[in-house]
Protein backbone atom coordinates (compact mmCIF):
# COMPACT_ATOMS: atom_id res chain seq x y z
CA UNK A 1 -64.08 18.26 -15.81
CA UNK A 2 -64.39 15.89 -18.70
CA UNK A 3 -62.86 12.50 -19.33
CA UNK A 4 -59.78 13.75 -21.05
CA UNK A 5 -59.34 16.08 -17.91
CA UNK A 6 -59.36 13.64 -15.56
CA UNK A 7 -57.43 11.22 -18.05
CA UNK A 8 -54.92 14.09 -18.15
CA UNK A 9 -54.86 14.80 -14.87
CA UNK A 10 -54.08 10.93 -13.01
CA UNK A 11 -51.24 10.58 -16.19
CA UNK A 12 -49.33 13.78 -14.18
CA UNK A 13 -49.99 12.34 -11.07
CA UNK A 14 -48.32 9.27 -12.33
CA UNK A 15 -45.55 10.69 -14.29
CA UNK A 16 -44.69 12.79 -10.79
CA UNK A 17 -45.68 9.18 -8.31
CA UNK A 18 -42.86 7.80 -11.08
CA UNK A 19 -40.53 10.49 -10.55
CA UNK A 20 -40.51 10.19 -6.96
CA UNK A 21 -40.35 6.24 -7.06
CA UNK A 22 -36.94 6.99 -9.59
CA UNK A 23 -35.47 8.92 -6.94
CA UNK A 24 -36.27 6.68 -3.97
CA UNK A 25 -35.04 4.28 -6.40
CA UNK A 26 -31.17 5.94 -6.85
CA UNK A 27 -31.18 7.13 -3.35
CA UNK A 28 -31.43 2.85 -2.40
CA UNK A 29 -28.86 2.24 -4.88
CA UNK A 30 -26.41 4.90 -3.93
CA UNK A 31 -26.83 3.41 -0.30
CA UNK A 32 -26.56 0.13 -1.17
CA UNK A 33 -23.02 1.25 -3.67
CA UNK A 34 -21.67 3.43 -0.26
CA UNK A 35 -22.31 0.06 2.09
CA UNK A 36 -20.56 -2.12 -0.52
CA UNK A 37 -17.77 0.19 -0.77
CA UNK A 38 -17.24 0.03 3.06
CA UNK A 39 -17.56 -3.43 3.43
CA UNK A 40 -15.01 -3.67 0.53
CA UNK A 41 -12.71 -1.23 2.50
CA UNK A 42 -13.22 -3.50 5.79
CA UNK A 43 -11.99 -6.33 3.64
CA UNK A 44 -8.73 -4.48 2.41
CA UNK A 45 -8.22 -3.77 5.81
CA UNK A 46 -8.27 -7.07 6.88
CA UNK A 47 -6.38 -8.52 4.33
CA UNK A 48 -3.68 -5.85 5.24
CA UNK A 49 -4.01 -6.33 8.84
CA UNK A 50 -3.59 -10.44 7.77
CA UNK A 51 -0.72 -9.83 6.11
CA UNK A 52 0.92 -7.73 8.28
CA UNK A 53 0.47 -9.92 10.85
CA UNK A 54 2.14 -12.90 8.87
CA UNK A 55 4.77 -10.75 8.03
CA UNK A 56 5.97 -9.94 11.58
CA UNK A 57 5.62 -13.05 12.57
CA UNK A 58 7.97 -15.28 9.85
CA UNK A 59 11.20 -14.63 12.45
CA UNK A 60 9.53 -15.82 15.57
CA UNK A 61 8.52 -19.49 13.66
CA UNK A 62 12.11 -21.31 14.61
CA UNK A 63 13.39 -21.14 11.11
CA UNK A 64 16.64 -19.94 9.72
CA UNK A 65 15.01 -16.90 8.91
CA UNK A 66 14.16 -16.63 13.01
CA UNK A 67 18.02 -17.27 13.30
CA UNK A 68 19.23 -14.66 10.95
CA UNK A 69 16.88 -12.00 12.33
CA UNK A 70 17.52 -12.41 15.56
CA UNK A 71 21.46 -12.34 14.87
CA UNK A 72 21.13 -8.90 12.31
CA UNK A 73 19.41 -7.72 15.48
CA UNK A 74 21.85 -8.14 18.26
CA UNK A 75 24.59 -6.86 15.61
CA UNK A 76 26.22 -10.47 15.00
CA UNK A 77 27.65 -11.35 11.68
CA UNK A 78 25.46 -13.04 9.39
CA UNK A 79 26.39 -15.54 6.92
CA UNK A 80 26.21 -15.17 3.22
CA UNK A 81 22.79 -17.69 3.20
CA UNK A 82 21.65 -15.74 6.25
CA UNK A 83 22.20 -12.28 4.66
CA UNK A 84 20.05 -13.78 1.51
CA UNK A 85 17.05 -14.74 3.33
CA UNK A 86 16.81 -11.52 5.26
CA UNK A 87 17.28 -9.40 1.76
CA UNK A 88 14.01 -12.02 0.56
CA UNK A 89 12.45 -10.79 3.73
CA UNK A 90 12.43 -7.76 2.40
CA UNK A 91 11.10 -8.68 -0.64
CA UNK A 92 7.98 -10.59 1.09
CA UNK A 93 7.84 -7.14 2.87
CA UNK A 94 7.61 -4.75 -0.39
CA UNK A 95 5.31 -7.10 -1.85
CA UNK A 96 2.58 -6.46 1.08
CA UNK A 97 3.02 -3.02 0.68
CA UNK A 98 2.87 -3.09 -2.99
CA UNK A 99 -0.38 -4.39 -2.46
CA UNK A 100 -1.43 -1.38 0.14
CA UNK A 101 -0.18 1.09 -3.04
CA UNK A 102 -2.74 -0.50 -5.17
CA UNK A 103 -5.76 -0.65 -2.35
CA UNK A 104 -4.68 3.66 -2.05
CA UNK A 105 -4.63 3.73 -5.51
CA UNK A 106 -7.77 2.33 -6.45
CA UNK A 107 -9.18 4.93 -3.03
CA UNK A 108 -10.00 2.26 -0.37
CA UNK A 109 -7.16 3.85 1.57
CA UNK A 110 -7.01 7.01 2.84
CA UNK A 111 -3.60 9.60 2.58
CA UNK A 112 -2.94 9.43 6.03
CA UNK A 113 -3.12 5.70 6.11
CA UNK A 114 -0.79 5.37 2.76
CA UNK A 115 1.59 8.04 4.28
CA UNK A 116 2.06 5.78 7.32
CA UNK A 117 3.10 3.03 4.75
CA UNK A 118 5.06 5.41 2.79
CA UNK A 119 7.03 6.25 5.84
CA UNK A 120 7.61 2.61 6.60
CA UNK A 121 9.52 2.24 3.23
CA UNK A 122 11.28 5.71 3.49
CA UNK A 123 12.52 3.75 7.38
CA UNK A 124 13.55 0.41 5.82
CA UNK A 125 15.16 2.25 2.82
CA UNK A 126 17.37 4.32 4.90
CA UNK A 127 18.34 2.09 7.46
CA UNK A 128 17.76 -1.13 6.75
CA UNK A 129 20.82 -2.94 4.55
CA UNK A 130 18.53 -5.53 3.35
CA UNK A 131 15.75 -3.46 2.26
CA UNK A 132 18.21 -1.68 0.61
CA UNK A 133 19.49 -4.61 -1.59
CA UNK A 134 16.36 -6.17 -2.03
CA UNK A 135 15.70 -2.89 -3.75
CA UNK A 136 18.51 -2.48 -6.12
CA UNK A 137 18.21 -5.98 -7.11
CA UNK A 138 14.79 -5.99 -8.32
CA UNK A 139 13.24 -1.92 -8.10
CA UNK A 140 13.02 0.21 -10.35
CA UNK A 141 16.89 1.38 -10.30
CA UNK A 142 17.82 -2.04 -12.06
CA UNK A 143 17.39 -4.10 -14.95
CA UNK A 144 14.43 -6.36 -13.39
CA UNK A 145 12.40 -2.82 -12.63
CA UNK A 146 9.37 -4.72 -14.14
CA UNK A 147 8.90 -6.78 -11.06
CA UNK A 148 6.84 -3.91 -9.34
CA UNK A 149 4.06 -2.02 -11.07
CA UNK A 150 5.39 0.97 -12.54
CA UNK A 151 3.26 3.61 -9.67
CA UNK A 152 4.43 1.65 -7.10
CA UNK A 153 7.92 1.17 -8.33
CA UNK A 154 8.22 4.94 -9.35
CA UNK A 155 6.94 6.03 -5.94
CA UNK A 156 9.70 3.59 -3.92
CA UNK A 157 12.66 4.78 -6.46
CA UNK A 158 12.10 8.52 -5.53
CA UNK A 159 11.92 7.84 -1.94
CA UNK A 160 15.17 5.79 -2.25
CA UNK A 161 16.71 8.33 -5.23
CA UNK A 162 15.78 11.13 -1.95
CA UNK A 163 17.29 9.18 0.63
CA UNK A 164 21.01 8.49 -1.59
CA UNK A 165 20.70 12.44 -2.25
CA UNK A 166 20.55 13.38 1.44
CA UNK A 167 23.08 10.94 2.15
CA UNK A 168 25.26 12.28 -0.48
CA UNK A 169 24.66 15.79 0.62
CA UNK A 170 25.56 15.18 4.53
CA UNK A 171 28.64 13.19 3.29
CA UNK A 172 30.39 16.19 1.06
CA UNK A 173 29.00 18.54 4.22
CA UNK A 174 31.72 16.20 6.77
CA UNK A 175 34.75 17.80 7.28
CA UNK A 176 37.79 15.42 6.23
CA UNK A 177 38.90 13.28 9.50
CA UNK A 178 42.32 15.02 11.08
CA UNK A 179 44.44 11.80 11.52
């Protein structure tokens, strides 16, 4: 075996020792890429668990807001300033889950978790008055429909448009009252 042989021969060795360092090499990286991209999901998480948690807690803080809520829940008449900050409750409301749409649409949340959102804001929208005018003041069924992103908003105006259809439909379906 002559010089060039041998010269030949450790250059393939260290092409293929190369190779095999390049592949160790992307292997790290796409472990390091999947452990950021966790941690970054444990962080949306958190920040949704945060919020959520701020959220539920406004009406317990001794506030007119605490008065109002606890007044729309035992069925008492509100006043017109009470019935306003319940409707901006709302709003505080659709804004955290605004920001869960984004987190699912950028994949840090799963379906199921989204669809447990998305069933939250099919509740509020069909039973809750203030969600409901929180909605058509600033969604996407009025004039203000840029104050949501347009996926989000799109997504919450079929869910409502689906909820005013149903209750359309059971409404012809009543017989008239016999008085």
């Amino acid at each position: 075996m002559g010089l060039m042989d041998v010269a030949q021969l450790l250059g393939n060795i260290g092409g293929f020792i190369g190779a095999i360092g390049v592949v160790v090499t992307l292997v790290y990286l796409a472990k390091q890429i999947h452990s950021g991209t966790e941690a970054t999901k444990a962080l949306v998480r958190q920040g949704i668990t945060d919020f959520s948690l701020r959220y539920i807690s406004l009406p317990l803080d001794g506030t007119k807001l605490s008065t109002a809520y606890t007044k729309w829940r035992r069925g008492e008449s509100l006043t017109d300033e009470e019935a306003e900050l319940l409707t901006r409750y709302q709003s505080v409301n659709f804004a955290g889950m605004e920001g869960v749409h984004y987190c699912y649409s950028l994949g840090f949340l799963d379906e199921s978790e989204w669809q447990a959102y998305e069933n939250r804001i099919k509740s509020l929208l069909a039973t809750n008055q203030f969600a409901r005018r929180m909605w058509e003041r600033s969604g996407a069924t009025s004039v203000s429909a840029r104050n949501w992103p347009s996926g989000f908003a799109d997504r919450v105006n079929a869910i409502y448009q689906d909820i005013l259809s149903r209750e359309s439909h059971h409404a012809r379906e009543r017989p008239p009252d016999a008085g």
